[in-house]
N, C-alpha and C. Protein backbone atom coordinates (compact mmCIF):
# COMPACT_ATOMS: atom_id res chain seq x y z
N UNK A 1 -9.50 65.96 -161.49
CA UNK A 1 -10.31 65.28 -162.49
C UNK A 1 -10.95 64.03 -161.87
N UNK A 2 -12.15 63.50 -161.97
CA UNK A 2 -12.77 62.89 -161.68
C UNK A 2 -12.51 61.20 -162.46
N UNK A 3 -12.18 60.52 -161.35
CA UNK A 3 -11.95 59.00 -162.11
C UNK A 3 -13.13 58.50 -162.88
N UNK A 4 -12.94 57.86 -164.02
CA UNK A 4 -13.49 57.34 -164.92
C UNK A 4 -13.10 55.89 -165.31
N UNK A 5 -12.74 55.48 -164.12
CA UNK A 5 -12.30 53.90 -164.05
C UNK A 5 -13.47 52.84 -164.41
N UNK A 6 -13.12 51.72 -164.79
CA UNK A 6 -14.12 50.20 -164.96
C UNK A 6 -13.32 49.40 -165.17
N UNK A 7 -14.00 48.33 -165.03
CA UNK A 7 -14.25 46.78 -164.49
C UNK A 7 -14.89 46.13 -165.18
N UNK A 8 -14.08 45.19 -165.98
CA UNK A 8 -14.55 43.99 -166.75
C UNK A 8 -14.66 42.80 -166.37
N UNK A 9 -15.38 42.10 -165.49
CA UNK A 9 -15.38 40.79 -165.41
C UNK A 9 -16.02 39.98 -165.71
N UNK A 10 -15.08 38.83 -166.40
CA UNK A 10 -15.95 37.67 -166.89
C UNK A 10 -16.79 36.89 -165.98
N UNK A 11 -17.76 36.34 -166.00
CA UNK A 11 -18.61 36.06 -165.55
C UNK A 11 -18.95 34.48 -165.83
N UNK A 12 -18.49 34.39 -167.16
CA UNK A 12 -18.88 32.83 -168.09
C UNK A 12 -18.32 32.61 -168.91
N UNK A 13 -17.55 31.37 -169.10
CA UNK A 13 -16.71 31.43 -170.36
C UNK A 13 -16.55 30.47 -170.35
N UNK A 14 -16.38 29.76 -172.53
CA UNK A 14 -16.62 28.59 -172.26
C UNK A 14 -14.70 28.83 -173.72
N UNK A 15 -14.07 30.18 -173.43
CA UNK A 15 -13.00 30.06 -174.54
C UNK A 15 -11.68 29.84 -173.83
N UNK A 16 -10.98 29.31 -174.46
CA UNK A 16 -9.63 28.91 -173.63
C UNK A 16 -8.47 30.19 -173.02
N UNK A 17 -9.57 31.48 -173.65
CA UNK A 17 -8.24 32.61 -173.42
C UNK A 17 -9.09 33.40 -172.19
N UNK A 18 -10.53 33.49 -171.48
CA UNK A 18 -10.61 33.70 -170.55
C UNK A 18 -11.51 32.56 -169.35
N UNK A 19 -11.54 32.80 -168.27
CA UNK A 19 -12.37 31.72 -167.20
C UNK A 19 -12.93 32.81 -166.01
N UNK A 20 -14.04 32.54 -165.59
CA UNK A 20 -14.88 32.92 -164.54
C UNK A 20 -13.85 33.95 -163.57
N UNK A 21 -13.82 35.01 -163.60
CA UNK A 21 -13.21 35.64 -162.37
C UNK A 21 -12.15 36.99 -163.03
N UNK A 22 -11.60 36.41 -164.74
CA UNK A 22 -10.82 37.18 -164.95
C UNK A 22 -11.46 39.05 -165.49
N UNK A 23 -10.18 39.50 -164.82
CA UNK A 23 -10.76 41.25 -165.41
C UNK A 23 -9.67 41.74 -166.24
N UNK A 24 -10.72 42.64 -166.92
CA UNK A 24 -9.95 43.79 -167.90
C UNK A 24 -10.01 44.99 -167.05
N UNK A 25 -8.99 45.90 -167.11
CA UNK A 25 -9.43 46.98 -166.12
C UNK A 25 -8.61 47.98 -166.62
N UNK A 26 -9.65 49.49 -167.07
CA UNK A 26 -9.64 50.25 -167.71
C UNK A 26 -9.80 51.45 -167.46
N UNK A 27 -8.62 52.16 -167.21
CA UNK A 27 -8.27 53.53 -166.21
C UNK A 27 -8.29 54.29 -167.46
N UNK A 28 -9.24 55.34 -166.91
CA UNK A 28 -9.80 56.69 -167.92
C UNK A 28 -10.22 55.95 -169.31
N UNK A 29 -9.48 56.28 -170.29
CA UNK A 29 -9.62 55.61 -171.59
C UNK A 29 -8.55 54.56 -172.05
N UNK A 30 -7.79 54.21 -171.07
CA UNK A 30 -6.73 53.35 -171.76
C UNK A 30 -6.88 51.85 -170.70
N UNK A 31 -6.80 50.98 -171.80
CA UNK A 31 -6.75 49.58 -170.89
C UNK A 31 -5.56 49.66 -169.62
N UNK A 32 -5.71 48.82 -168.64
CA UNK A 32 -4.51 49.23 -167.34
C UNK A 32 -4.00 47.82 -167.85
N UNK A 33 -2.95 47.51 -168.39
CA UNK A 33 -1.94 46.55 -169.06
C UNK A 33 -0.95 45.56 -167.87
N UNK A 34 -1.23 47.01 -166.64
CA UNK A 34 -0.30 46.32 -165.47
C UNK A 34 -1.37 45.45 -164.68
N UNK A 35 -2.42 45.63 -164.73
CA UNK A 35 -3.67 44.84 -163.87
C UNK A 35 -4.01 43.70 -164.79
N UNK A 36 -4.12 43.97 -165.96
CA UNK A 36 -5.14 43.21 -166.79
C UNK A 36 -4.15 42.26 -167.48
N UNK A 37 -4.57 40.87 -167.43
CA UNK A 37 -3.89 39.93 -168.11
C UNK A 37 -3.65 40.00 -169.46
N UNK A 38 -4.52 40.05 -169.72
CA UNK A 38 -4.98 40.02 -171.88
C UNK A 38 -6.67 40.66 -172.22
N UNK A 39 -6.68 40.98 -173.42
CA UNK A 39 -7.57 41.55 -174.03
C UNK A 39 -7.88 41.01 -175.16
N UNK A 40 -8.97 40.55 -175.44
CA UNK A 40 -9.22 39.67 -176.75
C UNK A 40 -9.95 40.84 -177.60
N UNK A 41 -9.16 40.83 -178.47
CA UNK A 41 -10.23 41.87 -179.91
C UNK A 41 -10.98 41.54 -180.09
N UNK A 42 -11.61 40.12 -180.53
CA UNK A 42 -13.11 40.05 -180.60
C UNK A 42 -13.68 40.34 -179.40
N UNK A 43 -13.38 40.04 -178.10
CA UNK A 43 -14.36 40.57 -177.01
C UNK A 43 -14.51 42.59 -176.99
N UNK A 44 -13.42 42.72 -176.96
CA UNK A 44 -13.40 44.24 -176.57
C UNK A 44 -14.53 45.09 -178.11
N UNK A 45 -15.08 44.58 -178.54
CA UNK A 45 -16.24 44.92 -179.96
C UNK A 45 -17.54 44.90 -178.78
N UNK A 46 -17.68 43.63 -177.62
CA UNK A 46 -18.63 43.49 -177.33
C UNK A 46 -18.58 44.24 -176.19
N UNK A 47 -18.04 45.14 -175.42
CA UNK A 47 -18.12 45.73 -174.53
C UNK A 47 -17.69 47.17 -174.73
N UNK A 48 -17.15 47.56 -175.35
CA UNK A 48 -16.52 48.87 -175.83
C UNK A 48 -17.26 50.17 -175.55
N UNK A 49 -18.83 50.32 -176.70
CA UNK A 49 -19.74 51.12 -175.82
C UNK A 49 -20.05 51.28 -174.66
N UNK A 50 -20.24 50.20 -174.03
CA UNK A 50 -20.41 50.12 -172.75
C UNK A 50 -19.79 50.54 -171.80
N UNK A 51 -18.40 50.58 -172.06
CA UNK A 51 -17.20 50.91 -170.95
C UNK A 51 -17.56 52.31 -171.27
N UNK A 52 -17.48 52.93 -172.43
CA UNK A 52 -17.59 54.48 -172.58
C UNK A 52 -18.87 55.05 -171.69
N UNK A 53 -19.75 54.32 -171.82
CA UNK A 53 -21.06 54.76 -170.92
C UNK A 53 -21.17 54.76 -169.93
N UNK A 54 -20.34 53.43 -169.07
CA UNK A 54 -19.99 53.51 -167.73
C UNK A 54 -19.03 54.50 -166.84
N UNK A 55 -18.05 54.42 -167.90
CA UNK A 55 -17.20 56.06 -167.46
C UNK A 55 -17.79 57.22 -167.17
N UNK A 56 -18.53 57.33 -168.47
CA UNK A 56 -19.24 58.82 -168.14
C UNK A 56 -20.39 58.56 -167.23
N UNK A 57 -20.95 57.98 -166.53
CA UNK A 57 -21.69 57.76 -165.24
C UNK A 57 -23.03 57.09 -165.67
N UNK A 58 -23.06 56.76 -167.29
CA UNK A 58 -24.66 56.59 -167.44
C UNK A 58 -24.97 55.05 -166.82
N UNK A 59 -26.00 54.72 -166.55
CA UNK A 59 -26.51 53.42 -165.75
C UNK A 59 -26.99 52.52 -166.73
N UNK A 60 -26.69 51.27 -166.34
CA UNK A 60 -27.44 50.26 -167.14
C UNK A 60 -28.93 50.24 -167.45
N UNK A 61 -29.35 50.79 -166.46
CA UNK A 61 -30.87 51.30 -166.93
C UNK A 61 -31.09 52.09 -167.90
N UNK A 62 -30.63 53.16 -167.80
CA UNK A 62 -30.51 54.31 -169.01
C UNK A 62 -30.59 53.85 -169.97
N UNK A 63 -30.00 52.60 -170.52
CA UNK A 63 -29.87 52.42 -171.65
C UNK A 63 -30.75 50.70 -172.33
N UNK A 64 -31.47 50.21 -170.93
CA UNK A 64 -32.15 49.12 -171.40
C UNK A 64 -32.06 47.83 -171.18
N UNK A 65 -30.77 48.12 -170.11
CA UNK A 65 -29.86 46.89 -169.67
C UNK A 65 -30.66 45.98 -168.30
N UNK A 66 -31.27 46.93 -167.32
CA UNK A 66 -32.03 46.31 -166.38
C UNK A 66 -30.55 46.91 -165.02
N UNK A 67 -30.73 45.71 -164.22
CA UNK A 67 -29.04 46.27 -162.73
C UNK A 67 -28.45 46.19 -163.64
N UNK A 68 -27.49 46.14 -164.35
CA UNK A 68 -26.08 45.51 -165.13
C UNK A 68 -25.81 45.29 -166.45
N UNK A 69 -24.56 45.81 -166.31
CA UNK A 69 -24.00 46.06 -167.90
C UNK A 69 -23.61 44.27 -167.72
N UNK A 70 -24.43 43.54 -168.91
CA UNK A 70 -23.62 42.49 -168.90
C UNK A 70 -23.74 42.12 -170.73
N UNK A 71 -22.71 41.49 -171.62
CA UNK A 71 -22.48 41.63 -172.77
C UNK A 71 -22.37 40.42 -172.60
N UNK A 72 -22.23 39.75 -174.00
CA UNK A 72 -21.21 38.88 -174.52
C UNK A 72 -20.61 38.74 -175.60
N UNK A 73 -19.46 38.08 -175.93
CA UNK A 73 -18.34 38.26 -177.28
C UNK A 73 -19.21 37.64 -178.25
N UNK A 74 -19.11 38.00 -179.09
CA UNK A 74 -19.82 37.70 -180.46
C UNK A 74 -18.93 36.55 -180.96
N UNK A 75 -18.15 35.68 -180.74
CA UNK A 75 -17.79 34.46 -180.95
C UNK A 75 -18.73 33.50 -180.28
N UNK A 76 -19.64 33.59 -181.40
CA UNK A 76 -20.54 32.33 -180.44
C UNK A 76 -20.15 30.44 -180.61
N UNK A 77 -19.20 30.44 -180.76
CA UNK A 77 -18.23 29.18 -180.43
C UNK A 77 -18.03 29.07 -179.10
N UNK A 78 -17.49 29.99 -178.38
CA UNK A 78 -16.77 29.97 -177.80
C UNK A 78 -17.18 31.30 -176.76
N UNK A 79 -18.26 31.37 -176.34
CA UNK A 79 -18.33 32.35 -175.80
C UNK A 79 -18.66 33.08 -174.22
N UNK A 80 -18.30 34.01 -174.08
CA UNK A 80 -17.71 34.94 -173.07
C UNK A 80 -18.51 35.82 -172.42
N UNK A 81 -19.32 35.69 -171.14
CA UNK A 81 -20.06 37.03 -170.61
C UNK A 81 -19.02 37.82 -170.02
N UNK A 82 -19.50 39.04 -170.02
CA UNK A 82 -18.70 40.18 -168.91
C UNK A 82 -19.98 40.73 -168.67
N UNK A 83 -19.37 41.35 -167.06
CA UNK A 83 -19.73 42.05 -166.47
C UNK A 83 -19.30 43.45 -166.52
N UNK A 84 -19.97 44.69 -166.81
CA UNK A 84 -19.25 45.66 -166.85
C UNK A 84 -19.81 46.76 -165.69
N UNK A 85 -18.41 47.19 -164.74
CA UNK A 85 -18.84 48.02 -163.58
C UNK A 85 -17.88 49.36 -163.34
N UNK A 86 -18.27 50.28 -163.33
CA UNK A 86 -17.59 51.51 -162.79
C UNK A 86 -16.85 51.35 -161.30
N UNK A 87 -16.06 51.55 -161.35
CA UNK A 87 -15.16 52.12 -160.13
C UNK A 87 -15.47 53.08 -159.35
N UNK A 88 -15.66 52.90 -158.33
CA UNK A 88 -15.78 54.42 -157.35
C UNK A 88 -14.69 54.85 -156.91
């Protein structure tokens, strides 16, 4: 079976639960719990499609994005870019 791995990294953050560098990292369909520090529910709303699209191989272009899946958390207090990248 063909890996369907990704890569969440923050990129910008101005919330106290992530900072510049941290990843979510998400083997097949399930978050990897042993890699990944924490997962914020409001963030994972803002990237969610995305991870599904990246799995299945589609490109940030495909869908309007330009190079790169990049999101941010809809807490606009406090808020969070990611980067979202497939695994090879």
């Amino acid at each position: 079976m063909k890996s369907e791995n990704v890569v969440i990294e923050v990129l910008e953050s101005k919330c106290d639960h992530y900072k510049p560098g941290d990843k979510i990292y998400i083997k097949d369909a399930l978050i990897d719990m042993e890699k990944t520090k924490k997962v914020c529910v409001m963030a994972l709303q803002s990237f969610f499609p995305f991870v599904f699209a990246a799995r299945k191989g589609v490109t940030p272009q495909q869908v309007g994005f330009g190079d790169k899946f990049i999101v941010q958390c809809p807490d606009y207090c406090e808020p969070v870019v990611f980067e979202i990248k497939k695994e090879d």
